[in-house]
N, C-alpha and C. Protein backbone atom coordinates (compact mmCIF):
# COMPACT_ATOMS: atom_id res chain seq x y z
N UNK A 1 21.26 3.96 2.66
CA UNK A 1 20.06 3.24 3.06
C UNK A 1 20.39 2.30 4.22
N UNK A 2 19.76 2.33 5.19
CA UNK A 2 20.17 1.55 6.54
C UNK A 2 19.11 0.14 6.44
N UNK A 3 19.82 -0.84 6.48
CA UNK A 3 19.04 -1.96 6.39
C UNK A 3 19.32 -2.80 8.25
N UNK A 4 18.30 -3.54 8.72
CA UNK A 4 18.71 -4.21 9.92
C UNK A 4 18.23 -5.41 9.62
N UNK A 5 19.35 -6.56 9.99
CA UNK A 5 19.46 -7.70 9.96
C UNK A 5 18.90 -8.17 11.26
N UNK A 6 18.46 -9.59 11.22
CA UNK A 6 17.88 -10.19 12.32
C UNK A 6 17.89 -11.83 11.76
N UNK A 7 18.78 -12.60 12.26
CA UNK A 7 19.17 -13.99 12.29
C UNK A 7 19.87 -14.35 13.72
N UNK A 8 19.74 -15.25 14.13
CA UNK A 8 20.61 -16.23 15.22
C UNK A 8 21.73 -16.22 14.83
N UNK A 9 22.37 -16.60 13.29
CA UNK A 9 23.59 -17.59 13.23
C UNK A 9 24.17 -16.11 12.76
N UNK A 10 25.79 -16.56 13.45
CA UNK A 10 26.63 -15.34 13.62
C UNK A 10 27.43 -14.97 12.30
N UNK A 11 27.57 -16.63 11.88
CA UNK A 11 28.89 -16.42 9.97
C UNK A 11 27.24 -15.94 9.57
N UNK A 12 26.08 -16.39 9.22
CA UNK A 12 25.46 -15.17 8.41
C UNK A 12 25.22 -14.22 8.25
N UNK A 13 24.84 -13.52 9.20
CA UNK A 13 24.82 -12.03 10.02
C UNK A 13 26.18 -11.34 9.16
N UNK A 14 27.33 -11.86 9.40
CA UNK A 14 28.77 -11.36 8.93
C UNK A 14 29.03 -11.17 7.57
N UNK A 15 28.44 -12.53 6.91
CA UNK A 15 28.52 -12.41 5.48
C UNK A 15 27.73 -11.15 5.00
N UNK A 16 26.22 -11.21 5.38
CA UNK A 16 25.14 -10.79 4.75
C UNK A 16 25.61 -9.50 4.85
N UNK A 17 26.71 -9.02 6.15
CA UNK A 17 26.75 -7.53 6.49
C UNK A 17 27.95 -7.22 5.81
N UNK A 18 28.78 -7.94 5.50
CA UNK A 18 30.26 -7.73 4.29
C UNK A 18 29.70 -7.36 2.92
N UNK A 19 28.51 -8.18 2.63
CA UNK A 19 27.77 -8.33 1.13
C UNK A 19 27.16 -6.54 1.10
N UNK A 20 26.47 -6.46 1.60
CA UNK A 20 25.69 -5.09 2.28
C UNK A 20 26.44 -3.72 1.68
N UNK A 21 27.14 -4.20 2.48
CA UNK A 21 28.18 -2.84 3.16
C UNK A 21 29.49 -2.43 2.12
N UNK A 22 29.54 -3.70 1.32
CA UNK A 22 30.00 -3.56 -0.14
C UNK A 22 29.61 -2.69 -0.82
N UNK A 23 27.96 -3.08 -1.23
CA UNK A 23 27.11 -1.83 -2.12
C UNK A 23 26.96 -1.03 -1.60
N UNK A 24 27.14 -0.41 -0.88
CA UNK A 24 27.01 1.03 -0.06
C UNK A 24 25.67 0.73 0.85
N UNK A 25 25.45 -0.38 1.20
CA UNK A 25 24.19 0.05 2.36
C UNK A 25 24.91 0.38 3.89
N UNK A 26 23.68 0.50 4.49
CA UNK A 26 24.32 0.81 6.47
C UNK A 26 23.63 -0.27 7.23
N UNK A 27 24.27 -1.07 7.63
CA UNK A 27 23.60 -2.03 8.84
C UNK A 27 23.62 -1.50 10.03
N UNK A 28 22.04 -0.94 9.78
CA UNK A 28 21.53 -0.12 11.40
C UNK A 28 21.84 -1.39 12.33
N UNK A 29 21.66 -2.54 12.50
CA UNK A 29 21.84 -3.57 13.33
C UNK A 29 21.88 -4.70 13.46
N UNK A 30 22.12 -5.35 14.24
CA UNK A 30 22.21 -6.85 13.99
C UNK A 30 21.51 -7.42 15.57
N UNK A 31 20.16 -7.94 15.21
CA UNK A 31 19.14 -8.71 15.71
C UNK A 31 19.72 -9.99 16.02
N UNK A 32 19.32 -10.48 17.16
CA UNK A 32 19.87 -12.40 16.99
C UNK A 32 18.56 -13.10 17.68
N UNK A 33 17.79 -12.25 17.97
CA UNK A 33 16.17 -12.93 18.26
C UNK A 33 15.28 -11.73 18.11
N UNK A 34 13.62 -11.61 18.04
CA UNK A 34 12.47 -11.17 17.25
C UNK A 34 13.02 -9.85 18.34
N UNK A 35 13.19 -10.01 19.81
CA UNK A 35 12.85 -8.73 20.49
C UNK A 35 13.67 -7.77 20.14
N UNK A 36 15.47 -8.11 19.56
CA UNK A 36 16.39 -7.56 19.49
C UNK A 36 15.87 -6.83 18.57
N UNK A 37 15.33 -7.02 17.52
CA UNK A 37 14.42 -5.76 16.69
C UNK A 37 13.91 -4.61 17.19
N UNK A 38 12.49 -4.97 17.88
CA UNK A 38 12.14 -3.87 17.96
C UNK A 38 12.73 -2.89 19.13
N UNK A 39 14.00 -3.53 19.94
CA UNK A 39 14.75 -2.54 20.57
C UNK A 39 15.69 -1.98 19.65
N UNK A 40 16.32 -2.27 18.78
CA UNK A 40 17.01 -1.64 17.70
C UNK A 40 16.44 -0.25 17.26
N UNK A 41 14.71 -0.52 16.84
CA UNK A 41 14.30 0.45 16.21
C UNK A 41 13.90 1.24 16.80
N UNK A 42 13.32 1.27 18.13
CA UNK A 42 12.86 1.95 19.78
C UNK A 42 13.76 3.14 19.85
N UNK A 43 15.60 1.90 19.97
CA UNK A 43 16.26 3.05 20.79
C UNK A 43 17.21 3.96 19.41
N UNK A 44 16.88 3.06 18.22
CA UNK A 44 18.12 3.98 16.99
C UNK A 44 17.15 4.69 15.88
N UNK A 45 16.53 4.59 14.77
CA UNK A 45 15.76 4.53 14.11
C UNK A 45 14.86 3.53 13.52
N UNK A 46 14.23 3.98 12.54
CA UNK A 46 13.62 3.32 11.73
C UNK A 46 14.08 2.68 10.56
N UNK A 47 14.42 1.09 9.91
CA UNK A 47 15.13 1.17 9.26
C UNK A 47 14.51 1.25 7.82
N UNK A 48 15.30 1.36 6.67
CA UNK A 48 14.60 1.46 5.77
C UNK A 48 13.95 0.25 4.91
N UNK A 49 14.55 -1.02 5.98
CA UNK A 49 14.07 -2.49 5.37
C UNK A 49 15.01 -3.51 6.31
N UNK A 50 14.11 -4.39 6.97
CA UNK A 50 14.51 -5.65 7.68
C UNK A 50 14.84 -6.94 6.47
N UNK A 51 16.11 -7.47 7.13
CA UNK A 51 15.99 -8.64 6.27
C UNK A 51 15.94 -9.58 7.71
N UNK A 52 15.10 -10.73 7.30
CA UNK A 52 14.71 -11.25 8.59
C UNK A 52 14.64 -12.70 8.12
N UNK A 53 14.73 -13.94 9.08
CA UNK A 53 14.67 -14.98 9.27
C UNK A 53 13.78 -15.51 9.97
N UNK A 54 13.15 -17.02 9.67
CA UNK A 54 11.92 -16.86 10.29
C UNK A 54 12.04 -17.72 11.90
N UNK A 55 13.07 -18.41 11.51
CA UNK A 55 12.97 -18.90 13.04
C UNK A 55 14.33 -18.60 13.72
N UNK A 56 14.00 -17.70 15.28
CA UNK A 56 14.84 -17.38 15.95
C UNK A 56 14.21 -17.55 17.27
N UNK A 57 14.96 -17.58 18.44
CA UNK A 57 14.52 -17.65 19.62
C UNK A 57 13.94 -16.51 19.99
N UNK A 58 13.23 -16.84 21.19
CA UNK A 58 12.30 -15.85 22.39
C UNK A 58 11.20 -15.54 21.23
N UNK A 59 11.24 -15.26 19.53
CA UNK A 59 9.88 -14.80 19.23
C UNK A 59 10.69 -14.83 17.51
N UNK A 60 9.70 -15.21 17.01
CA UNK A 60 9.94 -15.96 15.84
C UNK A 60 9.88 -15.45 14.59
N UNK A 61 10.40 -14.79 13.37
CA UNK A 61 10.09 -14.22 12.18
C UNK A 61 8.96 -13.97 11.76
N UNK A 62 8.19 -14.84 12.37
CA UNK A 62 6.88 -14.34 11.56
C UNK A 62 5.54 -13.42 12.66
N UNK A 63 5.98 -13.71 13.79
CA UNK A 63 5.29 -12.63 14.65
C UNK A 63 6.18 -11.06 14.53
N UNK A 64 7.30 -11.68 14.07
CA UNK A 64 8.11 -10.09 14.02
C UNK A 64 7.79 -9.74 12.82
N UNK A 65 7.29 -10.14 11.83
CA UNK A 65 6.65 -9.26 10.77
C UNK A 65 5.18 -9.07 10.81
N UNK A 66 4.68 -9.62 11.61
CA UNK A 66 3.24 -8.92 12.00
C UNK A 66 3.28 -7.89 12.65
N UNK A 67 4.08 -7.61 13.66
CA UNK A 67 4.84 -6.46 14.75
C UNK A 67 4.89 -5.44 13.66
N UNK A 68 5.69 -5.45 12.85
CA UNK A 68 6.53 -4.34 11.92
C UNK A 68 5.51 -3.83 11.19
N UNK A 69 4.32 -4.95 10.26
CA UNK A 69 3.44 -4.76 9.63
C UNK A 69 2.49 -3.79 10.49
N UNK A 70 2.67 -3.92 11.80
CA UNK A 70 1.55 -2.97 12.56
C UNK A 70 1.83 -1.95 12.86
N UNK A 71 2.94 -1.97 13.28
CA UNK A 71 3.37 -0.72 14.18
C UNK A 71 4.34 0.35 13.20
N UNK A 72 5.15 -0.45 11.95
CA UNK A 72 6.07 0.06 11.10
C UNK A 72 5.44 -0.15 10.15
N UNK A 73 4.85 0.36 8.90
CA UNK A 73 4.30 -0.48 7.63
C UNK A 73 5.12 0.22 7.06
N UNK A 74 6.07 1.49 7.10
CA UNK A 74 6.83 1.50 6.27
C UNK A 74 8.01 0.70 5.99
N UNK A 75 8.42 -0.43 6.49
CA UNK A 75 9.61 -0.97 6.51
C UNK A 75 9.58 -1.80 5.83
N UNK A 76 10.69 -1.87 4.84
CA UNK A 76 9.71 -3.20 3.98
C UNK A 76 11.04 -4.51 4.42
N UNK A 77 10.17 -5.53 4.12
CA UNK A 77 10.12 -6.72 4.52
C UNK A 77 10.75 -7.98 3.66
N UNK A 78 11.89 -8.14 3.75
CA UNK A 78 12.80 -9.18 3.16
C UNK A 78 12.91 -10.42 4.13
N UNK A 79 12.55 -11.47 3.83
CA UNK A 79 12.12 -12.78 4.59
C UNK A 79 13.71 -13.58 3.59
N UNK A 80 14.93 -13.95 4.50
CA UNK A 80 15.70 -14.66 3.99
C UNK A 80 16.16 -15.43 4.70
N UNK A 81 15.61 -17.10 5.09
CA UNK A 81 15.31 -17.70 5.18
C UNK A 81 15.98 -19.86 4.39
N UNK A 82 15.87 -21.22 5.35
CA UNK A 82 16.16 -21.86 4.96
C UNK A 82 15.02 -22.61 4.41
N UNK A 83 13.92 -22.33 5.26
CA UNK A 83 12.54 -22.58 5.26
C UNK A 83 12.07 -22.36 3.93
N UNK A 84 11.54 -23.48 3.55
CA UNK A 84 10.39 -22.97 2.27
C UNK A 84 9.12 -24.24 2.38
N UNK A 85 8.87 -24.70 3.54
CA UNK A 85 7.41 -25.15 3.91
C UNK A 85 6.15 -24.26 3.29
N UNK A 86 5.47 -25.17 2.42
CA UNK A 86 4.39 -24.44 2.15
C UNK A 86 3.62 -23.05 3.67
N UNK A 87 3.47 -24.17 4.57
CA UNK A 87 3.37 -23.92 5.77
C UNK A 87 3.49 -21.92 5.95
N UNK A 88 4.84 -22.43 5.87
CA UNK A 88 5.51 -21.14 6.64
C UNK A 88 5.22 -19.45 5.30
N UNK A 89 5.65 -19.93 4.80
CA UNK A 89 5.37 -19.49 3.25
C UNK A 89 3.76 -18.95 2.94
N UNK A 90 2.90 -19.41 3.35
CA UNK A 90 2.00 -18.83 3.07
C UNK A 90 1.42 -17.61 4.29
N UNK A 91 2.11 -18.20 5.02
CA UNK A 91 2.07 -17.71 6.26
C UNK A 91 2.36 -15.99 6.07
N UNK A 92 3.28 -16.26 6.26
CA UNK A 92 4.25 -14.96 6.20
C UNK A 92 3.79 -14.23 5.25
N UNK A 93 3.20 -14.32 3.52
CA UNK A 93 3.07 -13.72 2.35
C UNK A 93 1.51 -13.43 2.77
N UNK A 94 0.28 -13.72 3.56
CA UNK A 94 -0.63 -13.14 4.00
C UNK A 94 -0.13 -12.01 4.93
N UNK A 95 0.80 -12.07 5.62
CA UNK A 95 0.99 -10.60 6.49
C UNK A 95 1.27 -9.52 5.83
N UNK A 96 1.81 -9.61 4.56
CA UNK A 96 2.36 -8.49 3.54
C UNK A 96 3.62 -8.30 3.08
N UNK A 97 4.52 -9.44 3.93
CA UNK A 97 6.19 -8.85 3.34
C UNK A 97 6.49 -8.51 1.81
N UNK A 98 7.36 -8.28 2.07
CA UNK A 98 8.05 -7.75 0.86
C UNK A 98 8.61 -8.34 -0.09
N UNK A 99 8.98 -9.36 0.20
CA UNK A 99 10.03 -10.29 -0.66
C UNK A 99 10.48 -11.95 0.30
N UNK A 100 10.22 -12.41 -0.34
CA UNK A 100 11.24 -14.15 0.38
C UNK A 100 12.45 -14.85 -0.69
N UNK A 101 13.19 -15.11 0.32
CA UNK A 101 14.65 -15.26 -0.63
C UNK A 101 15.05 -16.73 0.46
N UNK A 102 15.19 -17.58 -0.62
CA UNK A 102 15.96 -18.66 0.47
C UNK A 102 17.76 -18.52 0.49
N UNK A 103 18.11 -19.04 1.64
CA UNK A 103 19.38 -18.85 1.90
C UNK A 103 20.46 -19.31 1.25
N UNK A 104 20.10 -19.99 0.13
CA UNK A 104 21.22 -20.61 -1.41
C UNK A 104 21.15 -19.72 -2.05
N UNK A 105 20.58 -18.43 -2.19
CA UNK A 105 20.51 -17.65 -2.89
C UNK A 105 22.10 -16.62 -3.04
N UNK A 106 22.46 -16.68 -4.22
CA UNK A 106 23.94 -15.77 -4.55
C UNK A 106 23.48 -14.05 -4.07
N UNK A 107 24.63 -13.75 -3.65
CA UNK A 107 25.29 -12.45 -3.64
C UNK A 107 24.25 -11.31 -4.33
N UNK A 108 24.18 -11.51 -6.21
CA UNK A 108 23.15 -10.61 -6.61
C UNK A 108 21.96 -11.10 -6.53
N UNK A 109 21.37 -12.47 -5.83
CA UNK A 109 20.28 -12.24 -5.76
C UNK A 109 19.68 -11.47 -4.78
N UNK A 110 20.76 -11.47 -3.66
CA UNK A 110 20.18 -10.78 -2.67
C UNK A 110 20.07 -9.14 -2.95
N UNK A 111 21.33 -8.46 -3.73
CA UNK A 111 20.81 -7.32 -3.98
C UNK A 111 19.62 -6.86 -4.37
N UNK A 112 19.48 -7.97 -5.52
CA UNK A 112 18.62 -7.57 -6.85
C UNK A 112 17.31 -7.59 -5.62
N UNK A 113 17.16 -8.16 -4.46
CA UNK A 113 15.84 -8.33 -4.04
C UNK A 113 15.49 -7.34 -3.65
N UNK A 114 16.99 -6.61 -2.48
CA UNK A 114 16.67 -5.81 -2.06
C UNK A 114 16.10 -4.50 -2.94
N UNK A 115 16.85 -3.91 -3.55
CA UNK A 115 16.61 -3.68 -4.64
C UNK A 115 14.80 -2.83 -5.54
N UNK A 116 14.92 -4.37 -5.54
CA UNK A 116 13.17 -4.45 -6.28
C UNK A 116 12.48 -4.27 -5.32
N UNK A 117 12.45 -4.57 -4.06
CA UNK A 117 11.55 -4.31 -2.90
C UNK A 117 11.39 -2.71 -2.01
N UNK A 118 12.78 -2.10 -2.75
CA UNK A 118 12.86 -0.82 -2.17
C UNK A 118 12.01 0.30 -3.29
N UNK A 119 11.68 -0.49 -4.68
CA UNK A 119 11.42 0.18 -5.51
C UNK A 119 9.58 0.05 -5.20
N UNK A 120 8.89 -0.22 -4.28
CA UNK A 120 8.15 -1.01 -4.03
C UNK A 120 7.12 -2.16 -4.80
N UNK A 121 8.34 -3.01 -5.32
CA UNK A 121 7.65 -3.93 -6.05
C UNK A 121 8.30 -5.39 -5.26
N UNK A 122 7.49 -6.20 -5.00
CA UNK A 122 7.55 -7.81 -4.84
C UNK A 122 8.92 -8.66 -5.50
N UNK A 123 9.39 -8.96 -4.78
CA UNK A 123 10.36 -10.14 -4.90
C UNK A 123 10.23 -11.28 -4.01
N UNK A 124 10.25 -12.46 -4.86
CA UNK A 124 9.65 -13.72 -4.39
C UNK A 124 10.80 -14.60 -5.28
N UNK A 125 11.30 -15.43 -4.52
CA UNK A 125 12.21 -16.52 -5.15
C UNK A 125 11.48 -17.31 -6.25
N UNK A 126 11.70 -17.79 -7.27
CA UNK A 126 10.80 -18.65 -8.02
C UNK A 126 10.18 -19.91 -7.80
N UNK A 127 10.97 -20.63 -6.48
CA UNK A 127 10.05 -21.45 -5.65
C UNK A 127 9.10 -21.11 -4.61
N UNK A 128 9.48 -20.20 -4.16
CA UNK A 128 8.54 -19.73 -3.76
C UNK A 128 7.01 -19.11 -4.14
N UNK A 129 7.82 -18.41 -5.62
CA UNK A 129 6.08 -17.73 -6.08
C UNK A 129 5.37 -19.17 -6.23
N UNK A 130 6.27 -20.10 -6.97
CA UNK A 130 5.22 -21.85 -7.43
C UNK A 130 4.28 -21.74 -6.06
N UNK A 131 4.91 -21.62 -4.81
CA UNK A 131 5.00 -22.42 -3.41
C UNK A 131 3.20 -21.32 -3.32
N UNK A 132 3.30 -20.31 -3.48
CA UNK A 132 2.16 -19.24 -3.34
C UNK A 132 1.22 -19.34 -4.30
N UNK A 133 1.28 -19.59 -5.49
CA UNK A 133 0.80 -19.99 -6.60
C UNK A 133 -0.23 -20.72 -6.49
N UNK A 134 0.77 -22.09 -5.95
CA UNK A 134 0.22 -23.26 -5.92
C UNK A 134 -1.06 -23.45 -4.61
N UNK A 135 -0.39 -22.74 -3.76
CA UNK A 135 -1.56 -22.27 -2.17
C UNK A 135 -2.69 -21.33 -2.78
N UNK A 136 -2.86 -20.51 -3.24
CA UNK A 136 -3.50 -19.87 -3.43
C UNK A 136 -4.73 -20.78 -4.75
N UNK A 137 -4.27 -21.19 -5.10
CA UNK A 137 -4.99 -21.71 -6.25
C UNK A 137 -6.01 -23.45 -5.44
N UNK A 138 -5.23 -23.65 -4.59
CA UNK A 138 -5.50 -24.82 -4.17
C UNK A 138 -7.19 -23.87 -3.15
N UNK A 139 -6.38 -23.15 -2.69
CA UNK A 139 -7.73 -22.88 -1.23
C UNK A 139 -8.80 -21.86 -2.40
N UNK A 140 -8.64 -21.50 -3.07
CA UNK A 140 -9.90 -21.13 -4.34
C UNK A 140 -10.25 -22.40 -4.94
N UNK A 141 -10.24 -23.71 -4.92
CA UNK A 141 -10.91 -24.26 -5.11
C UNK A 141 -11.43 -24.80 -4.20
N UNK A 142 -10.83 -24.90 -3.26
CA UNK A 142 -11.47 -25.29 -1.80
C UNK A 142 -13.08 -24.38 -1.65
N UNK A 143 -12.75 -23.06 -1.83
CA UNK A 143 -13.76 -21.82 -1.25
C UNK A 143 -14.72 -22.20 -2.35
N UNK A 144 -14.66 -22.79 -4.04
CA UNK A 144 -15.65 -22.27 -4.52
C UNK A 144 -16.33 -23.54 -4.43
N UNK A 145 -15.59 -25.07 -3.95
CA UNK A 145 -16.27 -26.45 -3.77
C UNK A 145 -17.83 -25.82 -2.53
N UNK A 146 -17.38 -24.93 -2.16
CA UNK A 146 -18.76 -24.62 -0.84
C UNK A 146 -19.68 -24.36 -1.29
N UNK A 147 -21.05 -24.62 -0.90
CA UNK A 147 -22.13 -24.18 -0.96
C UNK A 147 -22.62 -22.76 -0.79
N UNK A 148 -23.57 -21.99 -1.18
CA UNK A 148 -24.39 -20.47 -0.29
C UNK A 148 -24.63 -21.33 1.10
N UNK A 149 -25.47 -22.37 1.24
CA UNK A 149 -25.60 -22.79 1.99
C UNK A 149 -24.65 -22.91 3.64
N UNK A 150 -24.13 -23.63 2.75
CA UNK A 150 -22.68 -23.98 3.68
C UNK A 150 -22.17 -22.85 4.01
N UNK A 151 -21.54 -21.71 3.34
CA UNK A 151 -21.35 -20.33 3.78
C UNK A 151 -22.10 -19.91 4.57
N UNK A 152 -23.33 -20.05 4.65
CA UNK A 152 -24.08 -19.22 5.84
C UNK A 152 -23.93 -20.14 7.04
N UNK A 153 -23.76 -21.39 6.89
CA UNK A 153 -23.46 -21.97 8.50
C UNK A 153 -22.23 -21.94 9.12
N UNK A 154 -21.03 -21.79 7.98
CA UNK A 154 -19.99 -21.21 8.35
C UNK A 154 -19.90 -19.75 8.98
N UNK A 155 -20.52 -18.71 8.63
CA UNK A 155 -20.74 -17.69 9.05
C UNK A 155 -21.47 -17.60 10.71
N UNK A 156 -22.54 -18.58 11.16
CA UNK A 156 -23.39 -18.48 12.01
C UNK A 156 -22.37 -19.51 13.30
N UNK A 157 -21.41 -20.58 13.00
CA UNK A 157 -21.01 -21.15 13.39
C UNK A 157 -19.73 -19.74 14.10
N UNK A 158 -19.04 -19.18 13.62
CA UNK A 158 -18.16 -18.05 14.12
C UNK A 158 -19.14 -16.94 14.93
N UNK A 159 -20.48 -16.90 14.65
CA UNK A 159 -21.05 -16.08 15.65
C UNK A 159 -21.39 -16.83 16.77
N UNK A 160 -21.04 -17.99 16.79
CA UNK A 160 -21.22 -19.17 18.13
C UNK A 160 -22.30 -19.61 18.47
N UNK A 161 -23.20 -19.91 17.37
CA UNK A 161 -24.61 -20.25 17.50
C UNK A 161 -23.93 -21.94 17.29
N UNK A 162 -24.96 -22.47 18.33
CA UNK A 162 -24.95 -23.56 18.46
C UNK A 162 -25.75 -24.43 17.58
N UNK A 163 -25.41 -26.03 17.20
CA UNK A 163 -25.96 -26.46 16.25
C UNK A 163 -27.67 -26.28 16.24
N UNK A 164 -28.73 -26.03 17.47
CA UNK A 164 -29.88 -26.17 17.80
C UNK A 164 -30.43 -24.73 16.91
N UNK A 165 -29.49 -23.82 17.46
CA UNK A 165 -29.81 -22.18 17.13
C UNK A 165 -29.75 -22.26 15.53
N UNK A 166 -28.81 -23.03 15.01
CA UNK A 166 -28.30 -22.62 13.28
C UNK A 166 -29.62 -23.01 12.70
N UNK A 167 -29.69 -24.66 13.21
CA UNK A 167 -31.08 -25.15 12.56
C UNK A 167 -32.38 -24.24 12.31
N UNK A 168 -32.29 -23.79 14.20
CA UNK A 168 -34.03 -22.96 14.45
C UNK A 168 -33.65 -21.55 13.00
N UNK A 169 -32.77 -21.36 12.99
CA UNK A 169 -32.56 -19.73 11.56
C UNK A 169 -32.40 -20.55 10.28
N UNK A 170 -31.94 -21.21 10.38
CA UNK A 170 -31.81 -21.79 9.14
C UNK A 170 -33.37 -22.84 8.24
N UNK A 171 -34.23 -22.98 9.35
CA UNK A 171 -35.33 -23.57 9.26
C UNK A 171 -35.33 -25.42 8.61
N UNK A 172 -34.21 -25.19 9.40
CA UNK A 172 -33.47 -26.84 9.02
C UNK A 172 -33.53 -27.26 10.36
N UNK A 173 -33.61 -29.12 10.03
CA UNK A 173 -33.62 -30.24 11.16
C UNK A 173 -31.81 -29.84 12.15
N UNK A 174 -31.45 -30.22 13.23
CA UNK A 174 -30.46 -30.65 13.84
C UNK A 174 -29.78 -31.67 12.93
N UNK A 175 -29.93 -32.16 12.66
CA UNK A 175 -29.25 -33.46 12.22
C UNK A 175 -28.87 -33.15 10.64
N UNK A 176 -30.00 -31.87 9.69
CA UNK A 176 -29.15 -31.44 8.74
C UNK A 176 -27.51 -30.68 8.92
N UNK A 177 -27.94 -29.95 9.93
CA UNK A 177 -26.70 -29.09 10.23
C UNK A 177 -25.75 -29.63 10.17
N UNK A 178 -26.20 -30.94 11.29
CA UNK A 178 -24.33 -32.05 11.81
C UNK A 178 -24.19 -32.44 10.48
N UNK A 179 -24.57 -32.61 9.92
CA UNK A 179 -24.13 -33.22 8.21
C UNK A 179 -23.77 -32.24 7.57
N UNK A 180 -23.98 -30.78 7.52
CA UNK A 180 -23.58 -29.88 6.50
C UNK A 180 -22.02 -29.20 7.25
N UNK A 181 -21.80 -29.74 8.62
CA UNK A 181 -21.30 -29.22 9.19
C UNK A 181 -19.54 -30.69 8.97
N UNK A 182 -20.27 -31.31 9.41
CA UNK A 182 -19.25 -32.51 8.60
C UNK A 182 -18.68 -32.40 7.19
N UNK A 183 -19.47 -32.09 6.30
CA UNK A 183 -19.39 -32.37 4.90
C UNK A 183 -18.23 -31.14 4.49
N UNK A 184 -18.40 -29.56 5.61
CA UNK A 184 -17.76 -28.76 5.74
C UNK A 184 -16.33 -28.85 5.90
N UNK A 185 -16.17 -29.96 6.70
CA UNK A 185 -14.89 -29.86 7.38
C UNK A 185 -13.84 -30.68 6.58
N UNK A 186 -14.55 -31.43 6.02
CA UNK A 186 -14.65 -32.83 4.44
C UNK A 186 -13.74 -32.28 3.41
N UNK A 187 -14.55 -31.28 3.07
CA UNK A 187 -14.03 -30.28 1.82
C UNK A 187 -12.72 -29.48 2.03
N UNK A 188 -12.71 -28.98 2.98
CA UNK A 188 -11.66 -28.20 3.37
C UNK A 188 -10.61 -28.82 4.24
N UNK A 189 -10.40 -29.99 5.04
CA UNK A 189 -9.60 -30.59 5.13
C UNK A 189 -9.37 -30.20 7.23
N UNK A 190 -10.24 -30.01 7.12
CA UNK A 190 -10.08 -29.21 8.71
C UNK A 190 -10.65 -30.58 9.66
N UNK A 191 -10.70 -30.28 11.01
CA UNK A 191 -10.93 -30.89 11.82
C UNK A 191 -11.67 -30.70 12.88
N UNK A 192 -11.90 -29.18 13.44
CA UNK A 192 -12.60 -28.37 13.91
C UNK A 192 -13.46 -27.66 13.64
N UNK A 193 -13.88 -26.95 14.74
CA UNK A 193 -15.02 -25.76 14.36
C UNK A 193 -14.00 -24.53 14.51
N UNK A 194 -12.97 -24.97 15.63
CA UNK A 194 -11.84 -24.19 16.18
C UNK A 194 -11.04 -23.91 14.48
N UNK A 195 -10.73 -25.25 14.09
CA UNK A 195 -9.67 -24.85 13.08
C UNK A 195 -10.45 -24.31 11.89
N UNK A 196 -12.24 -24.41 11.93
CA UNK A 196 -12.93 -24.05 10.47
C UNK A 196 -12.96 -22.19 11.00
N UNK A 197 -12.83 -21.67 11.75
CA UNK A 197 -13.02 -20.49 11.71
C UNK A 197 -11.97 -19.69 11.35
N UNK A 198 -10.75 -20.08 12.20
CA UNK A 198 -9.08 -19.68 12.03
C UNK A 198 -9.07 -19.40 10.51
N UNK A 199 -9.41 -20.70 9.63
CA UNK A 199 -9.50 -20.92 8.30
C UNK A 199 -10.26 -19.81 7.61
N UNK A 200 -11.79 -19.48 7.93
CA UNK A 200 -12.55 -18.83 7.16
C UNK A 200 -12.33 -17.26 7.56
N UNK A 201 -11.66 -17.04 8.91
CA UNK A 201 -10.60 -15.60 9.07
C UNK A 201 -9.53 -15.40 7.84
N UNK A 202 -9.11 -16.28 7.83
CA UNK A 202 -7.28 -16.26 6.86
C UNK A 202 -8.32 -16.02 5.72
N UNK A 203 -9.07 -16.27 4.82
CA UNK A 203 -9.84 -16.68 3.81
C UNK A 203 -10.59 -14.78 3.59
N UNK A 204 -11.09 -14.42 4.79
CA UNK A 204 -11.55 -13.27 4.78
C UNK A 204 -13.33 -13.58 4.76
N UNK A 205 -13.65 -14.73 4.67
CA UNK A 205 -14.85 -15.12 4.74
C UNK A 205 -15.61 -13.92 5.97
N UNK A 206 -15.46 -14.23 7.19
CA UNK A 206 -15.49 -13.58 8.62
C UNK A 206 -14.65 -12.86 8.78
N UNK A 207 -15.05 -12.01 9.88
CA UNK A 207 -14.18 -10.67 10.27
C UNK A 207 -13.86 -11.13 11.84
């Protein structure tokens, strides 16, 4: 089974590929930034699973698993990593990977991930699933604090109707809107119209 690595730091790369190459895998390659990937896989094959890091220069772990997710969906996706920011973390587990492993992680955990992820089932560190758990549960209560109401101006607001236009369809004053439109941003913790849409994309609200 050919696995390709992709980290900056050189003693990890070495270890991870001693650990590897122990159990009988093949390190198709060794990545040290996002592009070195997809020339790996361009000019050698396809591998049968990236283990990847999320921050590296010229282009960053997590656009390189949106890349892979698009263009490769067969490859599955081992995120091993120092990072465990909610942030980053939720990030990455909406694109689809495969598994996240932080970098304290022993020897068999890393097998065992690989492993379970080749079998195609989910591996998630146990702070991490909390870390997803806990995100996921938080923005469902966020979504169900909303109104029908409020949903439809969220909706009309991403088709770029202006506050005058929402009112005239909505058969509401101007000045209801700016208030439902405030009260919107209240609930969910946003700041924008910019950041309420980004939001109600990730959410699946809007297309």
């Amino acid at each position: 089974m050919k696995i390709l690595l992709a980290d900056d730091h050189q003693m990890f790369i070495d270890g991870i590929s001693h650990i590897l190459e122990k159990q009988g895998y093949e390190v198709l390659g060794r990545a040290k930034n996002g592009w070195e990937v997809f020339n790996i896989i361009q000019q050698q094959e396809e591998p049968a699973a990236v283990i990847l890091d999320l921050k590296m220069p010229g282009l960053d772990g997590v656009e390189v698993a949106k890349k892979l997710r698009k263009h490769w969906p067969g490859v599955k996706i081992l995120v091993v990593t120092t990072y465990d920011e909610p942030g980053y973390v939720y990030e990455v587990w909406k694109i689809g990977i495969d598994g996240y492993l932080l970098k304290d992680a022993d020897e068999k955990q890393l097998i065992e991930a690989l492993q379970t992820i080749m079998e195609g089932k989910p591996f998630f560190d146990e702070r991490i699933a909390q870390i997803i758990m806990s995100g996921l549960n938080g923005l469902k209560n966020k979504s169900t604090s909303l109104s029908a109401r409020e949903m439809d101006i969220i909706k009309l607001i991403a088709d770029q109707k202006t506050t005058v236009e929402i009112a005239d369809q909505l058969f509401l004053s101007k000045h209801t809107i700016e208030t439902h439109r405030r009260n919107i941003l209240l609930k969910l913790g946003l700041k924008n119209s910019v950041g309420l849409i980004k939001h109600a994309m990730k959410m699946g609200w809007i297309e």
